[in-house]
PDB file of N, CA and C in Angstrom:
ATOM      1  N   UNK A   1      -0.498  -3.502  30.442  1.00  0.00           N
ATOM      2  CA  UNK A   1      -0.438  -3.760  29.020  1.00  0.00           C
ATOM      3  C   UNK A   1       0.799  -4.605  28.707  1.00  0.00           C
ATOM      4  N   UNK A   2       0.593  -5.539  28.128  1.00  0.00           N
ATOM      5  CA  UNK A   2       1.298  -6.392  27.486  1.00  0.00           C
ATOM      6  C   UNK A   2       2.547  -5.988  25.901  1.00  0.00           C
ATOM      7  N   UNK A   3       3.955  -5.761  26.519  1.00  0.00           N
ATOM      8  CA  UNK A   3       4.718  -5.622  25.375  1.00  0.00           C
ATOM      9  C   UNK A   3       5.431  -7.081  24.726  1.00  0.00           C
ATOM     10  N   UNK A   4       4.871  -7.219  23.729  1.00  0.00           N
ATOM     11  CA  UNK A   4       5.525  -8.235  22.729  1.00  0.00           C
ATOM     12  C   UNK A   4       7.195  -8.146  22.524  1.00  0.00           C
ATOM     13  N   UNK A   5       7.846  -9.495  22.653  1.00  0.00           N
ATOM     14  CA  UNK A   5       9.201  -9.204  22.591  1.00  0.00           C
ATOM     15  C   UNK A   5       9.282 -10.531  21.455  1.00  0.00           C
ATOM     16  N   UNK A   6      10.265 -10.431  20.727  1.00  0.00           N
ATOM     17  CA  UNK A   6      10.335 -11.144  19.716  1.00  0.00           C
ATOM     18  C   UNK A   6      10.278 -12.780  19.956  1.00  0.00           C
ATOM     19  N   UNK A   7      10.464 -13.380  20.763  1.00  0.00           N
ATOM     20  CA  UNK A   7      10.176 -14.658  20.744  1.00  0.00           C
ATOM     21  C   UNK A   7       9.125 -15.024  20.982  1.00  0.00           C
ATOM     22  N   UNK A   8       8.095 -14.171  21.541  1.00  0.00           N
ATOM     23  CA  UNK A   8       6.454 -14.178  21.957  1.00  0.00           C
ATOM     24  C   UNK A   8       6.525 -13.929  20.212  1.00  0.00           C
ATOM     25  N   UNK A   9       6.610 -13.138  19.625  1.00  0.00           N
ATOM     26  CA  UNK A   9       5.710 -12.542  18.336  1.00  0.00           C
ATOM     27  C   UNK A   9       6.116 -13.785  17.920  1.00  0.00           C
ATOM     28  N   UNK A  10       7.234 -14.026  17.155  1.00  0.00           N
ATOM     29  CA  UNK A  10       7.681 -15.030  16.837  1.00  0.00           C
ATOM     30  C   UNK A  10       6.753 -16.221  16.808  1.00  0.00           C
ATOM     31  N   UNK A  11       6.826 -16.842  18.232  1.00  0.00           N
ATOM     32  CA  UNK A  11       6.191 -17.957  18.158  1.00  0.00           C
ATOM     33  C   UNK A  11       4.376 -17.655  17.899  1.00  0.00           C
ATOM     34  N   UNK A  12       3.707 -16.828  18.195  1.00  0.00           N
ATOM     35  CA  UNK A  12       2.456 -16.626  17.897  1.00  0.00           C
ATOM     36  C   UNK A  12       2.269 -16.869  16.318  1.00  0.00           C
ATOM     37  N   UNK A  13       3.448 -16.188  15.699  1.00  0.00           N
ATOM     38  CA  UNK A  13       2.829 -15.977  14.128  1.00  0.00           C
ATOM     39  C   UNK A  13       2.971 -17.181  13.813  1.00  0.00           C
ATOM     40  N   UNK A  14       4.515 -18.058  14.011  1.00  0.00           N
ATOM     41  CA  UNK A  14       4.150 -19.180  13.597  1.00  0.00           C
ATOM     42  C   UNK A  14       3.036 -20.181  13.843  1.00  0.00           C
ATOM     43  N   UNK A  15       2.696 -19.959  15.210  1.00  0.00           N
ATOM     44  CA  UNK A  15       1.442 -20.879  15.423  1.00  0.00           C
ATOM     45  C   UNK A  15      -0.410 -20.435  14.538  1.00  0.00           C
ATOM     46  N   UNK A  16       0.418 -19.257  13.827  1.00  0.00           N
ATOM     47  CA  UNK A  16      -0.969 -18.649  12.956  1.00  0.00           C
ATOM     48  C   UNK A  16      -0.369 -19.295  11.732  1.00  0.00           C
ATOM     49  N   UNK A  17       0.694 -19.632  10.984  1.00  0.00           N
ATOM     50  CA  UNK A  17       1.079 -19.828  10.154  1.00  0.00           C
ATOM     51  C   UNK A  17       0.829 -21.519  10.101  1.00  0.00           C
ATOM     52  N   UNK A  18       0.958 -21.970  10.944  1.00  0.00           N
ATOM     53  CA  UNK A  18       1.333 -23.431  11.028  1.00  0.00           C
ATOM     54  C   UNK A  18      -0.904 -24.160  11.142  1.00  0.00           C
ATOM     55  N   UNK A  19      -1.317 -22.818  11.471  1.00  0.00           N
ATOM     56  CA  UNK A  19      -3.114 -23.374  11.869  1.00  0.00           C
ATOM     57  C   UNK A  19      -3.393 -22.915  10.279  1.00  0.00           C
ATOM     58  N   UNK A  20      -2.647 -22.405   9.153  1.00  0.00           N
ATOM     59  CA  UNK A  20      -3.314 -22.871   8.040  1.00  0.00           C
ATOM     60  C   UNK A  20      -1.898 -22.316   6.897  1.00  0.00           C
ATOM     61  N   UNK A  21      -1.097 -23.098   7.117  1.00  0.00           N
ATOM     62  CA  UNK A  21       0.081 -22.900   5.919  1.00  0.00           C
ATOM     63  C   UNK A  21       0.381 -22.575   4.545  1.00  0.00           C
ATOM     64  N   UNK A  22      -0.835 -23.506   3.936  1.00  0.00           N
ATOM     65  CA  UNK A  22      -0.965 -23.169   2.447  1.00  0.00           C
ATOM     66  C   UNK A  22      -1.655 -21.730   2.074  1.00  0.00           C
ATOM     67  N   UNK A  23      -2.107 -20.615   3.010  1.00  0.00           N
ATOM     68  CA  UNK A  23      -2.972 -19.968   2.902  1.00  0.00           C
ATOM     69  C   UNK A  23      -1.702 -18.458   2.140  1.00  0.00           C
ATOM     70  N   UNK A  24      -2.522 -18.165   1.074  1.00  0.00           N
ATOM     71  CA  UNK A  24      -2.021 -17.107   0.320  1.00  0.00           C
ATOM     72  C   UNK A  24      -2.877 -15.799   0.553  1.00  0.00           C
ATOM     73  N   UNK A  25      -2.646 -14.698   0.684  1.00  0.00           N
ATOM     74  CA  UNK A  25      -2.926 -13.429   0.703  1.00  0.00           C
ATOM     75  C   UNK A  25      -3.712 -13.102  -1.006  1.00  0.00           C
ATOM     76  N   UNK A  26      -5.023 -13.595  -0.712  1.00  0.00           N
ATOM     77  CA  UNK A  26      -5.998 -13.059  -1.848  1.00  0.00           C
ATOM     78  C   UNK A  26      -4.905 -11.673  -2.639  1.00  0.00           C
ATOM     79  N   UNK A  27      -4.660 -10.815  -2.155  1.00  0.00           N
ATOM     80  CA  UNK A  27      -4.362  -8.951  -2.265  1.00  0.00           C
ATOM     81  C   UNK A  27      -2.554  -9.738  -3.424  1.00  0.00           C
ATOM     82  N   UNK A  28      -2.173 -10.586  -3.150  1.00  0.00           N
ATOM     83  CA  UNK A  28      -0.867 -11.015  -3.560  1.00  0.00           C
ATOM     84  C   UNK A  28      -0.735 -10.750  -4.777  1.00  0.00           C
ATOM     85  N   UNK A  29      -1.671 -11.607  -5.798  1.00  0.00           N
ATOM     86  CA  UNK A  29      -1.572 -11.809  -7.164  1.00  0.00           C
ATOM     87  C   UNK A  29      -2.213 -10.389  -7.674  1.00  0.00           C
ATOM     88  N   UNK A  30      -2.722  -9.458  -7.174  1.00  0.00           N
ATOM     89  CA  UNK A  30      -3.243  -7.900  -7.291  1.00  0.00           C
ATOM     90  C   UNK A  30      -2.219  -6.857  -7.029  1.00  0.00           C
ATOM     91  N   UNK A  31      -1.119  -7.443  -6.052  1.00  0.00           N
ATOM     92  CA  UNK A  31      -0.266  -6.074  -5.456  1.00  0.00           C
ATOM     93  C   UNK A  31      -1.376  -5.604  -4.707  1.00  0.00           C
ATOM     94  N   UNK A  32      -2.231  -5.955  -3.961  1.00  0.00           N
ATOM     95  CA  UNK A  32      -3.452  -5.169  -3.189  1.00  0.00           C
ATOM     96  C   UNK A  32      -3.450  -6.067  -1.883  1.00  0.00           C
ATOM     97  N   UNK A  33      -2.621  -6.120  -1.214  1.00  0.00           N
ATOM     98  CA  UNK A  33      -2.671  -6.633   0.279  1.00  0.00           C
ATOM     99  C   UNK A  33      -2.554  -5.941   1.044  1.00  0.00           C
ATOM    100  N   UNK A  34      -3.813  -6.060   1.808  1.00  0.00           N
ATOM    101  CA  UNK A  34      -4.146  -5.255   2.816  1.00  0.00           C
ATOM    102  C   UNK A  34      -4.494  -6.034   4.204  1.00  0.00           C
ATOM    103  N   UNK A  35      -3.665  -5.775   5.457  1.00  0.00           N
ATOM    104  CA  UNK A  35      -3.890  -5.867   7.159  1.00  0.00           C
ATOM    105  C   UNK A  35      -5.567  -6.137   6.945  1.00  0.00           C
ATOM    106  N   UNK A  36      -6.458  -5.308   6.653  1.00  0.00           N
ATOM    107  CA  UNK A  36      -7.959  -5.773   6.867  1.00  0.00           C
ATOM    108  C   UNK A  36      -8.774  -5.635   5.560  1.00  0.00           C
ATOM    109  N   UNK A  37      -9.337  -6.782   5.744  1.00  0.00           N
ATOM    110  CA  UNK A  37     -10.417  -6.732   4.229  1.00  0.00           C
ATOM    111  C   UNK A  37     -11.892  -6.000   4.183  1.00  0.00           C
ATOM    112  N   UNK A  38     -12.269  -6.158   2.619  1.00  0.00           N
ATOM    113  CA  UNK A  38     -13.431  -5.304   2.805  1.00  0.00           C
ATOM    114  C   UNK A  38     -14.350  -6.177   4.153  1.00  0.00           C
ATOM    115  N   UNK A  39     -14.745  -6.934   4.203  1.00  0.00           N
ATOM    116  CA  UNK A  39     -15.532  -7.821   5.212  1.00  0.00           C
ATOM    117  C   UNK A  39     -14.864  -7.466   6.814  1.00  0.00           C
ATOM    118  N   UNK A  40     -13.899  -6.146   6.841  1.00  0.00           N
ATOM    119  CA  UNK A  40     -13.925  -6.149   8.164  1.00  0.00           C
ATOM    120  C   UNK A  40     -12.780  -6.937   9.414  1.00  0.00           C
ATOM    121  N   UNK A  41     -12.411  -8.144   8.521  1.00  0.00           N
ATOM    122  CA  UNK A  41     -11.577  -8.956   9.431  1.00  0.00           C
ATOM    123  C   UNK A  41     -10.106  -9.035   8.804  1.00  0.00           C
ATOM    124  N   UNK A  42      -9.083  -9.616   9.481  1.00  0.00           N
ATOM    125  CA  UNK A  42      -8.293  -9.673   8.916  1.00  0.00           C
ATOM    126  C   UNK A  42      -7.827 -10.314   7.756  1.00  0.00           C
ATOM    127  N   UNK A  43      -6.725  -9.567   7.146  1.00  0.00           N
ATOM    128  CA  UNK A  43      -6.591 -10.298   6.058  1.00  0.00           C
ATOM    129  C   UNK A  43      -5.116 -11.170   5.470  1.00  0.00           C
ATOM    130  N   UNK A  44      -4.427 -10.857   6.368  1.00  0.00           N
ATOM    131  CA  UNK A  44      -2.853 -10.795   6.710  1.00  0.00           C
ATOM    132  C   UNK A  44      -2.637 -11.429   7.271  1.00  0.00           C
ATOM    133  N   UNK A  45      -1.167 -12.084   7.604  1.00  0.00           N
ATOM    134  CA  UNK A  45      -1.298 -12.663   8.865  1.00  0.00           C
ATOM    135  C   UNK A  45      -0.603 -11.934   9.937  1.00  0.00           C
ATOM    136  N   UNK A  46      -0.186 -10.727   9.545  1.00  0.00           N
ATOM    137  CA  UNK A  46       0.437  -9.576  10.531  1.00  0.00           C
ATOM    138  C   UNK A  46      -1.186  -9.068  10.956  1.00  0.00           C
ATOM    139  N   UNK A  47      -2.247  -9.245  10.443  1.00  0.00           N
ATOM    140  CA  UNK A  47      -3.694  -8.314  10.848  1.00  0.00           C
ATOM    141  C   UNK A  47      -3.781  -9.725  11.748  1.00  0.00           C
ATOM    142  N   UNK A  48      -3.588 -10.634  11.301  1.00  0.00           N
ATOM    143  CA  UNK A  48      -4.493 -11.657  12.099  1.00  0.00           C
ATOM    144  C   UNK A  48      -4.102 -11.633  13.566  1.00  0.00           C
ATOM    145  N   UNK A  49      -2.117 -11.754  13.831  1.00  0.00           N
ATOM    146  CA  UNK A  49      -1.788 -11.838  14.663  1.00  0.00           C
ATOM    147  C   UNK A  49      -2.442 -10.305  16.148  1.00  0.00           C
ATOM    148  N   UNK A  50      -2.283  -9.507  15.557  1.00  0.00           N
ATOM    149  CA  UNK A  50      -2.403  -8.281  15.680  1.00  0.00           C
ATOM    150  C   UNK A  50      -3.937  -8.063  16.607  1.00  0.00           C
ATOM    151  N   UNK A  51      -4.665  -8.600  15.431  1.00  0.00           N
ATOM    152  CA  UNK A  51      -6.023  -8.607  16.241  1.00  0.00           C
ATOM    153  C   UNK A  51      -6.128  -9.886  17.139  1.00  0.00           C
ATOM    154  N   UNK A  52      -6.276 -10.979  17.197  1.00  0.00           N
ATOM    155  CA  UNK A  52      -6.336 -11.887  17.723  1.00  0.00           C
ATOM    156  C   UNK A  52      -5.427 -12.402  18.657  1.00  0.00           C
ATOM    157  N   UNK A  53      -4.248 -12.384  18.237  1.00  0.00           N
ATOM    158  CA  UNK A  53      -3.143 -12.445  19.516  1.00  0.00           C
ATOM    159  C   UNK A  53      -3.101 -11.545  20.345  1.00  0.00           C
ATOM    160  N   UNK A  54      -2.881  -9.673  19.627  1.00  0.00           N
ATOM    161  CA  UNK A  54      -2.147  -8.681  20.604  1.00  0.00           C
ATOM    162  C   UNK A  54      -3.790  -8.096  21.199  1.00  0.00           C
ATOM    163  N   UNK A  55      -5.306  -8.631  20.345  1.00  0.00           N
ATOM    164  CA  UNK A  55      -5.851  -7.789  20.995  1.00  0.00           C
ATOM    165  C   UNK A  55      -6.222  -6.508  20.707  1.00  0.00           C
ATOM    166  N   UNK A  56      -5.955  -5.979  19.216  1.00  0.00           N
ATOM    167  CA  UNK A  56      -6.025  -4.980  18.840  1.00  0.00           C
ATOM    168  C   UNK A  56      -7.135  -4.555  18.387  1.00  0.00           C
ATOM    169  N   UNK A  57      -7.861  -3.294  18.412  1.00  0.00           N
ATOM    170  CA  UNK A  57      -8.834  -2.800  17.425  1.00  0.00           C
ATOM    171  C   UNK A  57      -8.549  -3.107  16.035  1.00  0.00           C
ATOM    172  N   UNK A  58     -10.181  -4.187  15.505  1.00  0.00           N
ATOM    173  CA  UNK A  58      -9.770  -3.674  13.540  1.00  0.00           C
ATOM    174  C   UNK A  58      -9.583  -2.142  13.688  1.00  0.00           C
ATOM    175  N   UNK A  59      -9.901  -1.278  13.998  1.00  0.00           N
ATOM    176  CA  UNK A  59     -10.180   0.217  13.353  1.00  0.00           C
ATOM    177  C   UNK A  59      -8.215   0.025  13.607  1.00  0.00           C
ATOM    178  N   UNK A  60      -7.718  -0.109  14.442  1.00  0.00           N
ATOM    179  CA  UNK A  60      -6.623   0.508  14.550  1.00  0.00           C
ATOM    180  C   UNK A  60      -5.280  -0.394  13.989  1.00  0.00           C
ATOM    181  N   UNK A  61      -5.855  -1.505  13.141  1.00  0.00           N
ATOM    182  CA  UNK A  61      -4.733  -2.413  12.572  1.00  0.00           C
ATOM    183  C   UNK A  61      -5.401  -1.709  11.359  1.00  0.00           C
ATOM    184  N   UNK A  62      -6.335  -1.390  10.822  1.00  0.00           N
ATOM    185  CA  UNK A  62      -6.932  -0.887   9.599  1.00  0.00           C
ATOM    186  C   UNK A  62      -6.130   0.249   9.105  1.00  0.00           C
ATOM    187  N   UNK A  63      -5.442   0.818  10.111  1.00  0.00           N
ATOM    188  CA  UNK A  63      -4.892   2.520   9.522  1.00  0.00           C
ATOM    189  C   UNK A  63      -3.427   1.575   9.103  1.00  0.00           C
ATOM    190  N   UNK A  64      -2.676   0.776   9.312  1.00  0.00           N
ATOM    191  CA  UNK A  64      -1.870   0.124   8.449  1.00  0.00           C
ATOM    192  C   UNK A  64      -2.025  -0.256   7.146  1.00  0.00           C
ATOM    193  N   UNK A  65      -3.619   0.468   6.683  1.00  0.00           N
ATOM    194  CA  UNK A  65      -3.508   0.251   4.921  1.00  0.00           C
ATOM    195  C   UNK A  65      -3.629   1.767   4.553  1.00  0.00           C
ATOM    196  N   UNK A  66      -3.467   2.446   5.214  1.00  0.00           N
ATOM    197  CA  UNK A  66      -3.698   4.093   4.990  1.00  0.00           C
ATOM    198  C   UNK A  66      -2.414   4.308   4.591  1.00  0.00           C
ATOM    199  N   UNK A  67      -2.563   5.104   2.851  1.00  0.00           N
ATOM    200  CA  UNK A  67      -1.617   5.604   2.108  1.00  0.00           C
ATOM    201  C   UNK A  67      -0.506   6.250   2.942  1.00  0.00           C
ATOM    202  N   UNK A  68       0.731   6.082   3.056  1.00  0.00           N
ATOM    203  CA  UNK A  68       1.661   6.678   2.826  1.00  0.00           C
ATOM    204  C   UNK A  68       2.639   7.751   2.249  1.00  0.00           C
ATOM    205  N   UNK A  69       2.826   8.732   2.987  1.00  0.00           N
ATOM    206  CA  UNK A  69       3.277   9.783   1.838  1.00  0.00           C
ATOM    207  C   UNK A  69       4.327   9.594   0.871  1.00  0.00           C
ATOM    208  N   UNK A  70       5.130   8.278   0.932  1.00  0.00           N
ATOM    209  CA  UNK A  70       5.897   8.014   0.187  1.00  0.00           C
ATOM    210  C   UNK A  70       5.153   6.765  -1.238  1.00  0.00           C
ATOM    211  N   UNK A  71       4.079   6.389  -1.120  1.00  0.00           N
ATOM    212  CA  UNK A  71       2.936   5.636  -1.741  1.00  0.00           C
ATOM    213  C   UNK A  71       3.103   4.161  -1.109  1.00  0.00           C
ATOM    214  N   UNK A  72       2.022   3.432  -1.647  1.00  0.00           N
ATOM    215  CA  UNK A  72       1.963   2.422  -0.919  1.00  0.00           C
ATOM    216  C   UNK A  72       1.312   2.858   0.362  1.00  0.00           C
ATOM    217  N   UNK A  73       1.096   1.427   1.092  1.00  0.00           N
ATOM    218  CA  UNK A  73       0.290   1.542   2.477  1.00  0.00           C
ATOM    219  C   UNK A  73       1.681   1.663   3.670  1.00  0.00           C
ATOM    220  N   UNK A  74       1.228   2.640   4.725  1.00  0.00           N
ATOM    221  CA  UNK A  74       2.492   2.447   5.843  1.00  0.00           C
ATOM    222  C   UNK A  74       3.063   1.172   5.866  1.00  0.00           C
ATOM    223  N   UNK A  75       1.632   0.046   6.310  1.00  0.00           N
ATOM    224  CA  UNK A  75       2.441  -0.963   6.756  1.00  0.00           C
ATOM    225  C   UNK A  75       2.923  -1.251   8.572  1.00  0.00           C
ATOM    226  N   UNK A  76       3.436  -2.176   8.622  1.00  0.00           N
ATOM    227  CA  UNK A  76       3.827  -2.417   9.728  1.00  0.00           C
ATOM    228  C   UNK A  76       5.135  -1.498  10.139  1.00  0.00           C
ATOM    229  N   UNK A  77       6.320  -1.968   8.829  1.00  0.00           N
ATOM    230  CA  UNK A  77       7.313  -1.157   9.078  1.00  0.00           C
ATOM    231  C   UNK A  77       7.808  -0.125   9.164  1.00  0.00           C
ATOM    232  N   UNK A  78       6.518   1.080   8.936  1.00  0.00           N
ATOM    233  CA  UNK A  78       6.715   2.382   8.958  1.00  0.00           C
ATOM    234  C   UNK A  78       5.717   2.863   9.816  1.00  0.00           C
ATOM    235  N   UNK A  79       5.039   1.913  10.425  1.00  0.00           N
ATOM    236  CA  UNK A  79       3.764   2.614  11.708  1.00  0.00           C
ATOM    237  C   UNK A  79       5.088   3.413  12.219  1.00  0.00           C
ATOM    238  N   UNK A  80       3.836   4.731  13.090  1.00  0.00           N
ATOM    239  CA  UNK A  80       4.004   5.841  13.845  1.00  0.00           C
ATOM    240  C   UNK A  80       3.115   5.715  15.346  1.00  0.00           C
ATOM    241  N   UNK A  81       2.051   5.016  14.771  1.00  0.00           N
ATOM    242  CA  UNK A  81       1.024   4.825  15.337  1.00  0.00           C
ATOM    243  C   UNK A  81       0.847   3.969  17.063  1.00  0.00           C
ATOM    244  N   UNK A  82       1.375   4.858  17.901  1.00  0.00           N
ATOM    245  CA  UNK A  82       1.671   4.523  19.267  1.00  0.00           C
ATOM    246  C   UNK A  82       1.059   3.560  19.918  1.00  0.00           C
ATOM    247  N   UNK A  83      -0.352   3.116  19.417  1.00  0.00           N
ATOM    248  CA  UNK A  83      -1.622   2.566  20.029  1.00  0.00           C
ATOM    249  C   UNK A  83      -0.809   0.734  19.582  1.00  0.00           C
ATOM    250  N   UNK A  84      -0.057   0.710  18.427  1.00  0.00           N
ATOM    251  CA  UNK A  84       0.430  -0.355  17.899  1.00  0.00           C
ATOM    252  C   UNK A  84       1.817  -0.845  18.694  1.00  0.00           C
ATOM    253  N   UNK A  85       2.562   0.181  18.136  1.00  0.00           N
ATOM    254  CA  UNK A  85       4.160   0.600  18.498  1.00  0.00           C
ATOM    255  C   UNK A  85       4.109  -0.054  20.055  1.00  0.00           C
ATOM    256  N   UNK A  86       2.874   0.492  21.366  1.00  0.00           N
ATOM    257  CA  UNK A  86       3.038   0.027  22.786  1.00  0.00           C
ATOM    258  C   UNK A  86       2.847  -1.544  23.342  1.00  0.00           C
ATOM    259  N   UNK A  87       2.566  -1.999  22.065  1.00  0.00           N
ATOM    260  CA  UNK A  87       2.713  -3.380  22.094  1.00  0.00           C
ATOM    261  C   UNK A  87       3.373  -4.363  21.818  1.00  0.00           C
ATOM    262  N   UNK A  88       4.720  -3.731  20.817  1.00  0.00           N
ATOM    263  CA  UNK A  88       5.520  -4.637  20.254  1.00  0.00           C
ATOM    264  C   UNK A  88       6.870  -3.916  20.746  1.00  0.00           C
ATOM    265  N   UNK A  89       8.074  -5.129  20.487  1.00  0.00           N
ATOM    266  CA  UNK A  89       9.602  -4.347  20.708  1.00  0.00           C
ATOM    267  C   UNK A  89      10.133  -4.060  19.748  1.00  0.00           C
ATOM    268  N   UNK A  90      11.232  -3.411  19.250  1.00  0.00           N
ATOM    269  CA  UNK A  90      11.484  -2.926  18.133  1.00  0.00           C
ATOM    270  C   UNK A  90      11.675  -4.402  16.873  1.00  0.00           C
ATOM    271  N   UNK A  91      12.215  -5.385  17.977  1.00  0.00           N
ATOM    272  CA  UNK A  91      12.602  -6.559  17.117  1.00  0.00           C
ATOM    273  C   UNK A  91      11.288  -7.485  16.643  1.00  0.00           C
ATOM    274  N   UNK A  92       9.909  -6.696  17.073  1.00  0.00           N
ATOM    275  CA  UNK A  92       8.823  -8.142  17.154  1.00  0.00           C
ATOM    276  C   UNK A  92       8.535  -6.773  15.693  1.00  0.00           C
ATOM    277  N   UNK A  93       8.645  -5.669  15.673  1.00  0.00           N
ATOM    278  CA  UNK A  93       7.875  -4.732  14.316  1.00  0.00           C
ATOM    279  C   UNK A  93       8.865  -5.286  13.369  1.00  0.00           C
ATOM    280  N   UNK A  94      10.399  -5.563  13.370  1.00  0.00           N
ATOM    281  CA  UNK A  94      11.052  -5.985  12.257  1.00  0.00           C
ATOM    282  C   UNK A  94      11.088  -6.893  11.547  1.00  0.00           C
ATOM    283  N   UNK A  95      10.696  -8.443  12.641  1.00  0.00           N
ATOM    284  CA  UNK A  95      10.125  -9.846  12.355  1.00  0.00           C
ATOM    285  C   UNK A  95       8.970  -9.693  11.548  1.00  0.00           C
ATOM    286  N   UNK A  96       7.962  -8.825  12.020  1.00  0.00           N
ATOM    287  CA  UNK A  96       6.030  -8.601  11.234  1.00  0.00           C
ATOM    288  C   UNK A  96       6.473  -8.074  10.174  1.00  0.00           C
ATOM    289  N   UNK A  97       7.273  -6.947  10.218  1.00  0.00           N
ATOM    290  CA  UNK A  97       7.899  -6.352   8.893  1.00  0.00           C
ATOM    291  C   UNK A  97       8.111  -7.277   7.972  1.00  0.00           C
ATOM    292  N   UNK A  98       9.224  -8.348   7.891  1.00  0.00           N
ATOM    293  CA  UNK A  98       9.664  -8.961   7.058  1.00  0.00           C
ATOM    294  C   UNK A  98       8.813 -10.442   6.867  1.00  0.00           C
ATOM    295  N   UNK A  99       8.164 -10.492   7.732  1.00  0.00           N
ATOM    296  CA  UNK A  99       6.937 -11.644   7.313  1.00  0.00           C
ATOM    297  C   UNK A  99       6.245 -11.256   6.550  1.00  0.00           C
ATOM    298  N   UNK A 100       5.969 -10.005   6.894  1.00  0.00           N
ATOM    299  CA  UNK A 100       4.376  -9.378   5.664  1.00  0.00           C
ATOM    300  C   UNK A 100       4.796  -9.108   4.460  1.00  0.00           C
ATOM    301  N   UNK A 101       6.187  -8.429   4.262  1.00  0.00           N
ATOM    302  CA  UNK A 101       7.079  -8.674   2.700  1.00  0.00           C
ATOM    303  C   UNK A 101       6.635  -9.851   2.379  1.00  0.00           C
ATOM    304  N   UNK A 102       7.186 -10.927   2.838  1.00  0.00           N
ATOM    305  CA  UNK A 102       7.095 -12.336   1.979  1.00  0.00           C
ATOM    306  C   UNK A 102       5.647 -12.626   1.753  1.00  0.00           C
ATOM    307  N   UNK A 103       4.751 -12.291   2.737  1.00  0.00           N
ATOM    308  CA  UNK A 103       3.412 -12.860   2.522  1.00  0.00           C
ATOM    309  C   UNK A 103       2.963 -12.039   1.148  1.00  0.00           C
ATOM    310  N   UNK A 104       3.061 -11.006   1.206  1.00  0.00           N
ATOM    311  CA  UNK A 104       2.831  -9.743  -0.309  1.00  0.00           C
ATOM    312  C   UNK A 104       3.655 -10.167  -1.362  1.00  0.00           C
ATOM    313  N   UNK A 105       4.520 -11.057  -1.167  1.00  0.00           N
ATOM    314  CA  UNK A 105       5.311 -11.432  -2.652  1.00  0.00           C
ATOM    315  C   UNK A 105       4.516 -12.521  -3.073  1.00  0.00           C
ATOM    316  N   UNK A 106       3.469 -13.312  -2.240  1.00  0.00           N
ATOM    317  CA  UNK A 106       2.907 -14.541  -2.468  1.00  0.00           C
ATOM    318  C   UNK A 106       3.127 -15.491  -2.691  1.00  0.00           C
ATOM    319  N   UNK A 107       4.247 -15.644  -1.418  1.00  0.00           N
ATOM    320  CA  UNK A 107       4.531 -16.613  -0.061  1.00  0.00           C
ATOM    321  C   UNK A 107       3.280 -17.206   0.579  1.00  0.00           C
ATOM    322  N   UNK A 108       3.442 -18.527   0.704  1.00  0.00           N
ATOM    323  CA  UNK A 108       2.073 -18.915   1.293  1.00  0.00           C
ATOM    324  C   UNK A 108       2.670 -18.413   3.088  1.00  0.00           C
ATOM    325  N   UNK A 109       1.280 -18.564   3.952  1.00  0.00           N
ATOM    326  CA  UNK A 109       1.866 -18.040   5.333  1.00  0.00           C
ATOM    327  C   UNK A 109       2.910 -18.825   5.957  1.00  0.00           C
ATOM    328  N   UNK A 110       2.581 -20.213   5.987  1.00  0.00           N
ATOM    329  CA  UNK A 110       3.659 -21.323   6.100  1.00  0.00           C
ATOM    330  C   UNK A 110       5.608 -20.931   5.904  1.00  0.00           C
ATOM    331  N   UNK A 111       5.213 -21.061   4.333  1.00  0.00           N
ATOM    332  CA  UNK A 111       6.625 -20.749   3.981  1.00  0.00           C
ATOM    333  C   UNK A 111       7.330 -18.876   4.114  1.00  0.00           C
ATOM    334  N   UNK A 112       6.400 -18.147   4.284  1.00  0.00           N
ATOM    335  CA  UNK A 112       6.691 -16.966   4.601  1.00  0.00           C
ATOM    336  C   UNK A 112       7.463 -16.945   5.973  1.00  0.00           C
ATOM    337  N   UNK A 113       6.855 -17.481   6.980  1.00  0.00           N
ATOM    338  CA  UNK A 113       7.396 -17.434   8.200  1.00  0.00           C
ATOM    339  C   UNK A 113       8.607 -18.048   8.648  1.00  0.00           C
ATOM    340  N   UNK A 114       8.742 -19.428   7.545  1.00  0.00           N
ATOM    341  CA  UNK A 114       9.943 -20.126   8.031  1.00  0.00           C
ATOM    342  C   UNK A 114      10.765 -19.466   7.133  1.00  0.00           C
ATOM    343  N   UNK A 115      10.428 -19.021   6.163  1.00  0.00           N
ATOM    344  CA  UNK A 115      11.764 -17.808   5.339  1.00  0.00           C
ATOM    345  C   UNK A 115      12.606 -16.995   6.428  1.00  0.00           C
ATOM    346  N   UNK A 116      11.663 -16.605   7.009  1.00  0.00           N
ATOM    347  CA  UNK A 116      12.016 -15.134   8.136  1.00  0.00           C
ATOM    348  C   UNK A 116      12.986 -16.161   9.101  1.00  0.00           C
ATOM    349  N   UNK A 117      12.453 -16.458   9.626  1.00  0.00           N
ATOM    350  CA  UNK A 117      12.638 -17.216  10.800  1.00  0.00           C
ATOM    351  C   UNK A 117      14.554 -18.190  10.244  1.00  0.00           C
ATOM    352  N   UNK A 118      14.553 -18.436   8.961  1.00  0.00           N
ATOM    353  CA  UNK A 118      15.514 -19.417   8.718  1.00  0.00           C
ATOM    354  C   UNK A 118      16.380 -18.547   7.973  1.00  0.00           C
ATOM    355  N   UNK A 119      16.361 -16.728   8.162  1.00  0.00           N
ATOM    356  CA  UNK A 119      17.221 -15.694   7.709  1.00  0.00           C
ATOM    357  C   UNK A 119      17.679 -15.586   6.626  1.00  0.00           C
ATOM    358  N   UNK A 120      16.539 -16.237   5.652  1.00  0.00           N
ATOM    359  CA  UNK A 120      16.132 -16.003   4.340  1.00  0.00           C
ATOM    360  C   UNK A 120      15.595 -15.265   3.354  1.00  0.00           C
TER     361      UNK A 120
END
């Protein structure tokens, strides 16, 4: 099994970011962004990477929209969820962390990533 270390995550997301830049998170202008949409696929670009790069089950990038006991969805930055966690390093969950903030403020994916990335 393959562990993600931050310059792998890194460069993957940007190369998801950079294959369609202007792209905004439908869920943005709602406060309703969610890792997977009703249709099943991703909807994020932390879901996209996730499934398509790391390989992941939708079912198991999907429990990243499952309420939180503090409200809101877990999220990336508060997974528990080991099946996720064995794939990334602590620094590739903090990078997805703070990409998926910006993408939920409605950040296009483009400029979300080079925010992160330019310690913005």
């Amino acid at each position: 099994m393959k562990k993600w270390n931050l310059s792998e995550t890194s460069e993957a997301v940007r190369d998801i970011a950079e294959s369609n830049p202007h792209h905004i998170d439908p869920g943005a202008a709602q406060d309703a962004c969610r890792y997977i949409g009703d249709d099943g696929k991703p909807q994020c670009i932390v879901g996209v990477f996730l499934v398509d790069k790391v390989g992941l089950p939708v079912d198991t990038v999907k429990e990243l929209d499952t309420a939180a006991p503090f409200g809101g969805p877990i999220g990336i930055g508060h997974t528990v969820n080991s099946n996720i966690l064995a794939h990334l390093d602590r620094d590739s969950v903090d990078f997805l962390s703070f990409v998926q903030g910006k993408q939920d403020m409605g950040y296009t994916w483009g400029r979300a990533v080079e925010t992160v990335l330019s310690g913005h």
